[in-house]
PDB file of N, CA and C in Angstrom:
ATOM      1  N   UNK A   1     -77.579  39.744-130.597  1.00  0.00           N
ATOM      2  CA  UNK A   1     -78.328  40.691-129.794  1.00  0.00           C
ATOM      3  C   UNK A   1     -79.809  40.595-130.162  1.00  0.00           C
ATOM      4  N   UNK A   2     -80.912  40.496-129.526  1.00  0.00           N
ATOM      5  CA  UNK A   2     -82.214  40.140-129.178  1.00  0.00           C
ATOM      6  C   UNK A   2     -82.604  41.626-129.597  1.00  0.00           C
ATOM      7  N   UNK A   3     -83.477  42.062-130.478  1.00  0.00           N
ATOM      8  CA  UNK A   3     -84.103  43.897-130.242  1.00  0.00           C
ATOM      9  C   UNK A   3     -85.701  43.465-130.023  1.00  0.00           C
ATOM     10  N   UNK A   4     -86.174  43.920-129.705  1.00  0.00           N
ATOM     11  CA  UNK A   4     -87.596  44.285-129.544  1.00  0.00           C
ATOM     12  C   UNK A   4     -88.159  45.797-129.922  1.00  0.00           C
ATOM     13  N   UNK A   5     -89.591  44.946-130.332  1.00  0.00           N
ATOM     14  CA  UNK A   5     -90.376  46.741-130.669  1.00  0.00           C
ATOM     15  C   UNK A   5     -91.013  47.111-130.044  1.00  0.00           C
ATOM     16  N   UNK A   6     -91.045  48.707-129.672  1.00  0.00           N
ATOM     17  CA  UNK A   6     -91.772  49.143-128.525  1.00  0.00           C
ATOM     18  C   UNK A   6     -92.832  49.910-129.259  1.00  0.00           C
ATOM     19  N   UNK A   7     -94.175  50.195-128.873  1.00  0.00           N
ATOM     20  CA  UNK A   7     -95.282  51.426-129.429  1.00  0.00           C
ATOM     21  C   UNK A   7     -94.929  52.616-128.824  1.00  0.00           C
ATOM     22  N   UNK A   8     -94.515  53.965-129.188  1.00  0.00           N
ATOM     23  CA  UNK A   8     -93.945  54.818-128.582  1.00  0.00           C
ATOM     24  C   UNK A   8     -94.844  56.060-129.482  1.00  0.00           C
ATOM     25  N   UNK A   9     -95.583  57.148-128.771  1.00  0.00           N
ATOM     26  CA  UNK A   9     -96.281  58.059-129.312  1.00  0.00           C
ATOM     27  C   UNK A   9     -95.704  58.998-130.080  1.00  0.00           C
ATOM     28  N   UNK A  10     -96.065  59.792-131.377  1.00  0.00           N
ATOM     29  CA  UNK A  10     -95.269  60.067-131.920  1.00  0.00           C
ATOM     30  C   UNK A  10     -94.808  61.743-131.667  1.00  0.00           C
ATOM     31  N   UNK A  11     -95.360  62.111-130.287  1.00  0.00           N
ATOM     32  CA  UNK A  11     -94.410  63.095-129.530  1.00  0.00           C
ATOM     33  C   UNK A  11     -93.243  62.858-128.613  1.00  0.00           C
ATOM     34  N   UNK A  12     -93.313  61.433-128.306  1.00  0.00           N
ATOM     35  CA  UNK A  12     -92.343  60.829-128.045  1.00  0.00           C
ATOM     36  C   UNK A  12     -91.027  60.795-128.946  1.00  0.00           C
ATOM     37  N   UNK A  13     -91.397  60.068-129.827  1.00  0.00           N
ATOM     38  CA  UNK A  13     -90.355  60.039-130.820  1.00  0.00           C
ATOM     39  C   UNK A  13     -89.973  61.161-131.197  1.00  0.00           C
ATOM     40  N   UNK A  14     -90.734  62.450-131.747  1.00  0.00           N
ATOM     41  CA  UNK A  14     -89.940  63.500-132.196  1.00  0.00           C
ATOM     42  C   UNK A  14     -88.843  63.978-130.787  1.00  0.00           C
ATOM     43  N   UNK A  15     -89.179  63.658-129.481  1.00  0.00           N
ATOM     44  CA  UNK A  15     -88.573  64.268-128.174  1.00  0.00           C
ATOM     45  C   UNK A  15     -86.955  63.323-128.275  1.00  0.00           C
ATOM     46  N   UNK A  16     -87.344  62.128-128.740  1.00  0.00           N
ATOM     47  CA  UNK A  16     -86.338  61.397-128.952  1.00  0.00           C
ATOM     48  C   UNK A  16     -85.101  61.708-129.867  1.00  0.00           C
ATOM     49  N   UNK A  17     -85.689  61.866-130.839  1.00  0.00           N
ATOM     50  CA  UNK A  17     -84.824  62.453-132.218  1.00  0.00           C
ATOM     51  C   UNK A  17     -83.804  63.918-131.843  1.00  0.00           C
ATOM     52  N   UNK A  18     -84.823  64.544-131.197  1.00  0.00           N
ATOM     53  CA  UNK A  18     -84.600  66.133-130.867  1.00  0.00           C
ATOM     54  C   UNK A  18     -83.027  65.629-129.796  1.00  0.00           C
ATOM     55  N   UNK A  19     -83.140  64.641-129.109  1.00  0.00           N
ATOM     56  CA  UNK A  19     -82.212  64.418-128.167  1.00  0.00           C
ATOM     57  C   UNK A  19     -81.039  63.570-128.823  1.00  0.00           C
ATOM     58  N   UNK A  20     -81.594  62.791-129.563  1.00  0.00           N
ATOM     59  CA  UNK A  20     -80.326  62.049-130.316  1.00  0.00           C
ATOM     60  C   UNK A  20     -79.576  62.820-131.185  1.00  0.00           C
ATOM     61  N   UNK A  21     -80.273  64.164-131.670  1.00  0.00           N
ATOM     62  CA  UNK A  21     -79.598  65.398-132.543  1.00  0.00           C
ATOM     63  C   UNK A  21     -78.825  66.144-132.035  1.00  0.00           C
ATOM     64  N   UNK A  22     -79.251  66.569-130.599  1.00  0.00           N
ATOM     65  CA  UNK A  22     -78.412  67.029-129.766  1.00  0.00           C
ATOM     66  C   UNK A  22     -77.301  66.443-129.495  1.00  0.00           C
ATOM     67  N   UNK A  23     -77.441  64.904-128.661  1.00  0.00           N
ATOM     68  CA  UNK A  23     -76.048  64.064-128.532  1.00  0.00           C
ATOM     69  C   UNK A  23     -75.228  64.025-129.924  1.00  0.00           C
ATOM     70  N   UNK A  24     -75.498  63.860-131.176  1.00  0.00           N
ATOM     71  CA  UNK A  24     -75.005  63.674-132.396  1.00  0.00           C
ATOM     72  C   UNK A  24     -73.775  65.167-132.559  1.00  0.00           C
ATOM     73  N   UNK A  25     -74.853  66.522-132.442  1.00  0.00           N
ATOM     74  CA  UNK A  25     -73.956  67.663-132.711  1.00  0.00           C
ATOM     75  C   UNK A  25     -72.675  67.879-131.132  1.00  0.00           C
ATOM     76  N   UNK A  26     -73.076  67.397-130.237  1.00  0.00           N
ATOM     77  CA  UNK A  26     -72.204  67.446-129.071  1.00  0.00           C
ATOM     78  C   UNK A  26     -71.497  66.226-129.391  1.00  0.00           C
ATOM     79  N   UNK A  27     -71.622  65.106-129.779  1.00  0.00           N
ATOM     80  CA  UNK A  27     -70.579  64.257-129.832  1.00  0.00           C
ATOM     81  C   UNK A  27     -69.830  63.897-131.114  1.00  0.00           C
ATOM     82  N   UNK A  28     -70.212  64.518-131.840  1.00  0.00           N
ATOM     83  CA  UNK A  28     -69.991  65.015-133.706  1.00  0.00           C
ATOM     84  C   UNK A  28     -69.545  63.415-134.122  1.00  0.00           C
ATOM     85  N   UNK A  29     -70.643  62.575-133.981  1.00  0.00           N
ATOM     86  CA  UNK A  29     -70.822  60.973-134.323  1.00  0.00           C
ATOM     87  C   UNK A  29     -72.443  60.754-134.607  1.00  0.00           C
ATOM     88  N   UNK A  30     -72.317  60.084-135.194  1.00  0.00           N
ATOM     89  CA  UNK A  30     -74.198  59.502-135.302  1.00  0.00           C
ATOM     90  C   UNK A  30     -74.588  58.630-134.244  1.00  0.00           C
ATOM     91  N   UNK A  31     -76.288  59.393-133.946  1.00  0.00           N
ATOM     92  CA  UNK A  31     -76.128  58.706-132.387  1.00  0.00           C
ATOM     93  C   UNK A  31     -77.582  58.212-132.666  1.00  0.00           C
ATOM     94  N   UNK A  32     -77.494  56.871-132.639  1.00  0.00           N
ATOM     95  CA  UNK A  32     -79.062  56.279-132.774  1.00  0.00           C
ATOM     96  C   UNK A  32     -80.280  56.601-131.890  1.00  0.00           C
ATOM     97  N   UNK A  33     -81.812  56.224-131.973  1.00  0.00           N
ATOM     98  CA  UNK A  33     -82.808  56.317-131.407  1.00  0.00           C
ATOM     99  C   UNK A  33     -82.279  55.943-129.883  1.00  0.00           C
ATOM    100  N   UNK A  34     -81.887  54.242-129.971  1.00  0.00           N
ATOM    101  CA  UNK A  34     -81.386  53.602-128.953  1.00  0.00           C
ATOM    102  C   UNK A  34     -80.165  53.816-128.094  1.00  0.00           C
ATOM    103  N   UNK A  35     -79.236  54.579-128.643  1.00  0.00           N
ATOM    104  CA  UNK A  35     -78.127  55.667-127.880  1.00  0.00           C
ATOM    105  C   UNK A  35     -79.339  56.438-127.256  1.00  0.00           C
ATOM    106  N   UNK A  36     -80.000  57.291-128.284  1.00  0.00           N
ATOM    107  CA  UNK A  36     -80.692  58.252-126.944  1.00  0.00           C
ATOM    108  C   UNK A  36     -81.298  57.897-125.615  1.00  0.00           C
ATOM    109  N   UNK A  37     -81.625  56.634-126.173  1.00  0.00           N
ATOM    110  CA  UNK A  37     -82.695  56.065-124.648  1.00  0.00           C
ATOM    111  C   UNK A  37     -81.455  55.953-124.158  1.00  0.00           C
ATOM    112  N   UNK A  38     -80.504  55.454-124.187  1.00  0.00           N
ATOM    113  CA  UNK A  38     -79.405  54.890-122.840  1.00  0.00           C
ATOM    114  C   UNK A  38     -78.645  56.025-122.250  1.00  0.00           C
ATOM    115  N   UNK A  39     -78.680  56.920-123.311  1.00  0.00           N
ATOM    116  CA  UNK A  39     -78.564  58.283-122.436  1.00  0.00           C
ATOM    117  C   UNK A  39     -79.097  58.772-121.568  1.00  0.00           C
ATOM    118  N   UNK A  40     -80.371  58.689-122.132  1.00  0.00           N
ATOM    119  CA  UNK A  40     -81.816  59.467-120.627  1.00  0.00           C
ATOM    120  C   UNK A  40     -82.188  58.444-120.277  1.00  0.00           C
ATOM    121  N   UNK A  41     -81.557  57.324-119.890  1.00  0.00           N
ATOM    122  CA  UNK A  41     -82.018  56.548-118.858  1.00  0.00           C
ATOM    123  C   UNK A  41     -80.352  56.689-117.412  1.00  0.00           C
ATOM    124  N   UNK A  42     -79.595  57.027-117.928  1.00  0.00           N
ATOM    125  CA  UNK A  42     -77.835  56.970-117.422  1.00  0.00           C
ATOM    126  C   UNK A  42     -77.962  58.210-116.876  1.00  0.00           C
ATOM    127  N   UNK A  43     -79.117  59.556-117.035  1.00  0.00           N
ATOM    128  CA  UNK A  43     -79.083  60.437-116.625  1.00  0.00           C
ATOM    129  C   UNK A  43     -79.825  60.724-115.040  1.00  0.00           C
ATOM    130  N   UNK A  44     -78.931  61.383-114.355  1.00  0.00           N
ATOM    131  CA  UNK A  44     -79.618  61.310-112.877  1.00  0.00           C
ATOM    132  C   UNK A  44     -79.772  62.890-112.769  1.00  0.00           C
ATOM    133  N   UNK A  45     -80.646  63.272-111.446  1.00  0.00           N
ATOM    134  CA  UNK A  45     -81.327  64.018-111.275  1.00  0.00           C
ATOM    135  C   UNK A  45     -79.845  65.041-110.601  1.00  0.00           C
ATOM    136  N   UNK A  46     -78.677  64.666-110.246  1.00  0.00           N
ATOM    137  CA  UNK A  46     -77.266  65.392-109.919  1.00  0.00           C
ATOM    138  C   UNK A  46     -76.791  65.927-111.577  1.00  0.00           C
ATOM    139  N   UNK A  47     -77.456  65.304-112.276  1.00  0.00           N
ATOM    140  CA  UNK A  47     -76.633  65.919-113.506  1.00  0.00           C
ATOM    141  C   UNK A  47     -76.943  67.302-113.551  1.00  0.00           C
ATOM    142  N   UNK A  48     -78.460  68.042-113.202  1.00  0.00           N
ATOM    143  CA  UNK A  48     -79.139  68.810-113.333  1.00  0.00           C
ATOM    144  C   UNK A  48     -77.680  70.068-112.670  1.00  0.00           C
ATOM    145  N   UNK A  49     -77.308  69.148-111.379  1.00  0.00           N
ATOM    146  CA  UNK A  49     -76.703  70.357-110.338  1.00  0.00           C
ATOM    147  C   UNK A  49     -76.513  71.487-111.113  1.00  0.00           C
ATOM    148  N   UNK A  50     -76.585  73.510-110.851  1.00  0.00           N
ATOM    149  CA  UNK A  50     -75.948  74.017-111.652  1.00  0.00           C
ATOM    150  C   UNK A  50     -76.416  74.031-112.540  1.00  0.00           C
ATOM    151  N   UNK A  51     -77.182  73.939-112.952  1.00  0.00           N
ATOM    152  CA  UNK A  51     -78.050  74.129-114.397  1.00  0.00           C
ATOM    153  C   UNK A  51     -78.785  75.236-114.568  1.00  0.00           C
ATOM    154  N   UNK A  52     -79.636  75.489-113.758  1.00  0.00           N
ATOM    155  CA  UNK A  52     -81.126  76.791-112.639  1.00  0.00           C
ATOM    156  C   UNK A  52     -80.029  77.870-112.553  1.00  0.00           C
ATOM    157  N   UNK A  53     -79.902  78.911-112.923  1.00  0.00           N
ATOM    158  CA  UNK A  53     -79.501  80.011-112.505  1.00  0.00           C
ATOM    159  C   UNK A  53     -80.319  80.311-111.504  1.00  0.00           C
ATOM    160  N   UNK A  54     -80.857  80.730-110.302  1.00  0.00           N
ATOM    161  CA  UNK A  54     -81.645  81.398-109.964  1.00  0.00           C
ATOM    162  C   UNK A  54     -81.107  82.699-108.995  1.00  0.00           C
ATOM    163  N   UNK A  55     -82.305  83.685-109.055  1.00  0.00           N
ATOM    164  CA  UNK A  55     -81.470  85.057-108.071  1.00  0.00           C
ATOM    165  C   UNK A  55     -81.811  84.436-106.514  1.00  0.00           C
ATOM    166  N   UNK A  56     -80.987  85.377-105.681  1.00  0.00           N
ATOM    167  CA  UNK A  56     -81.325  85.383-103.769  1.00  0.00           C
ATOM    168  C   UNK A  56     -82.814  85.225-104.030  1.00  0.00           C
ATOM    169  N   UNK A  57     -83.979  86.028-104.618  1.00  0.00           N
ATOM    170  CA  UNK A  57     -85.007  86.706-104.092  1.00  0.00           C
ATOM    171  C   UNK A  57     -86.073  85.361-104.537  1.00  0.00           C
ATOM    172  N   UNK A  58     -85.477  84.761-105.822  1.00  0.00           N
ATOM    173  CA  UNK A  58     -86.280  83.231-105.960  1.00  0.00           C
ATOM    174  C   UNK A  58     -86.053  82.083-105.320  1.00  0.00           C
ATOM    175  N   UNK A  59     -84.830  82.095-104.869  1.00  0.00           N
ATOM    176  CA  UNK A  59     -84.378  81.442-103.542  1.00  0.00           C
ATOM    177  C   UNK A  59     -85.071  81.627-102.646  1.00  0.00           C
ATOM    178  N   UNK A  60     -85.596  82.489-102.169  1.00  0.00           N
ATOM    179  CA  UNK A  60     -86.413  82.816-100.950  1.00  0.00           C
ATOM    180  C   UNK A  60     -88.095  82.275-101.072  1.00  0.00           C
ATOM    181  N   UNK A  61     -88.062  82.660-102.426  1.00  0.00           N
ATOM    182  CA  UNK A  61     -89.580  82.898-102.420  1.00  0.00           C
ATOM    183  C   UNK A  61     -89.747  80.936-102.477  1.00  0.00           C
ATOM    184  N   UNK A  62     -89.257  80.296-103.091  1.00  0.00           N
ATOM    185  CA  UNK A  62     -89.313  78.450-103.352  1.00  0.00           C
ATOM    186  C   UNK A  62     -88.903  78.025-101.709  1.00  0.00           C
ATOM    187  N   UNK A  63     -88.136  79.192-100.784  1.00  0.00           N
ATOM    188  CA  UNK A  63     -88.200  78.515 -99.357  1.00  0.00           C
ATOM    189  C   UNK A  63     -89.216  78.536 -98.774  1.00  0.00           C
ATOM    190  N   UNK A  64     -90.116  79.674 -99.010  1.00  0.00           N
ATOM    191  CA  UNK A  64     -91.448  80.264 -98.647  1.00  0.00           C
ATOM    192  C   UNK A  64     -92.581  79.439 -98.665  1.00  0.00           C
ATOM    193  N   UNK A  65     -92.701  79.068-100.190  1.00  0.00           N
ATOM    194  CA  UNK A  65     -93.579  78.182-100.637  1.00  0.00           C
ATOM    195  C   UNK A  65     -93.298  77.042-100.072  1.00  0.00           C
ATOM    196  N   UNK A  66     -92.108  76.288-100.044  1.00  0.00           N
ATOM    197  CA  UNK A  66     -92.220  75.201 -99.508  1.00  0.00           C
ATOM    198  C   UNK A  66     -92.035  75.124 -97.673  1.00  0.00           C
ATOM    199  N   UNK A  67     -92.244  75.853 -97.380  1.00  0.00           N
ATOM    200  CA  UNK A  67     -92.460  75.922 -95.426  1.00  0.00           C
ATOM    201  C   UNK A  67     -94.283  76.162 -95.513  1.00  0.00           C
ATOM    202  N   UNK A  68     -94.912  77.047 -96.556  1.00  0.00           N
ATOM    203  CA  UNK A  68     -95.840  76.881 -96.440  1.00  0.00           C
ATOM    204  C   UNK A  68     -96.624  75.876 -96.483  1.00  0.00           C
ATOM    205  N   UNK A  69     -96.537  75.288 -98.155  1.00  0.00           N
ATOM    206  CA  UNK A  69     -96.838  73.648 -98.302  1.00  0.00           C
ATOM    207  C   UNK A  69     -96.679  72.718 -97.243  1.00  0.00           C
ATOM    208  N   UNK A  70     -95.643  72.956 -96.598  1.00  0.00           N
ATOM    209  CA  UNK A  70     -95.414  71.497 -95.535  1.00  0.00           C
ATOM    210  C   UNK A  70     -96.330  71.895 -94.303  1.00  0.00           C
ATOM    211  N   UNK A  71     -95.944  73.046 -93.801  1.00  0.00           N
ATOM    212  CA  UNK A  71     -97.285  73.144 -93.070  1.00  0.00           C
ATOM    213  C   UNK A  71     -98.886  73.168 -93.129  1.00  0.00           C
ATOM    214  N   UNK A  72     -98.932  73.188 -94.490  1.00  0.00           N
ATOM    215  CA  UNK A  72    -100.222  72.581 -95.400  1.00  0.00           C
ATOM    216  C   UNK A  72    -100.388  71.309 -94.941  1.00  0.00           C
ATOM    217  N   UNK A  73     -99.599  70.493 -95.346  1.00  0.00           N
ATOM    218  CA  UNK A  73     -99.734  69.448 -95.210  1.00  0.00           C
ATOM    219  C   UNK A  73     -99.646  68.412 -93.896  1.00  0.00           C
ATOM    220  N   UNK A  74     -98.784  69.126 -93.242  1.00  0.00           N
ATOM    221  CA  UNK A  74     -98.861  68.201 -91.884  1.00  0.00           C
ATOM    222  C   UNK A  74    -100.597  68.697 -91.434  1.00  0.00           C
ATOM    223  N   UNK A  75    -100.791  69.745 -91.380  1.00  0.00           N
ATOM    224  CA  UNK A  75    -102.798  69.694 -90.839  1.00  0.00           C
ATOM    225  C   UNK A  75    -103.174  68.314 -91.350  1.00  0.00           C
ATOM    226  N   UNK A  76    -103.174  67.909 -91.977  1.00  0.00           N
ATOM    227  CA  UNK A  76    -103.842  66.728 -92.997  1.00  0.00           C
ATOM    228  C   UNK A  76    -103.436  65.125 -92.572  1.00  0.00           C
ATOM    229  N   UNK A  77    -101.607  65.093 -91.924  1.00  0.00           N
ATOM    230  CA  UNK A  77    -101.417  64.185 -91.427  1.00  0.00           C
ATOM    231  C   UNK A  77    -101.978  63.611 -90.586  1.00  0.00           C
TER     232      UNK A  77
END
């Protein structure tokens, strides 16, 4: 197997660690730097589904905003 080194900032890395600690205590195994990346890269934006609690009334208000925005924006088209 070929590895390479990447320059990665070192708020990066602590974000990394923080996530490989997490997978480690949820999967009660040691989970490397490089497990974490293949995790949050395997992760899609459906995983989220269900995650947001939100009430009716913030429901409304994010429909609001976004009918406004778009009609923002088509002027501009």
């Amino acid at each position: 197997m070929t590895t390479k080194s990447i320059k990665i900032s070192e708020e990066t890395y602590k974000k990394l660690v923080e996530v490989a600690g997490r997978l480690q205590a949820e999967l009660k195994r040691s989970i490397s730097i490089e497990d974490a990346i293949k995790y949050l890269m395997r992760r899609r934006i459906s995983d989220l589904s269900g995650s947001w609690d939100v009430s009716d009334e913030e429901v409304q208000e994010i429909k609001q905003s976004l009918r406004k925005g778009w009609k923002a924006w088509r002027r501009y088209v």
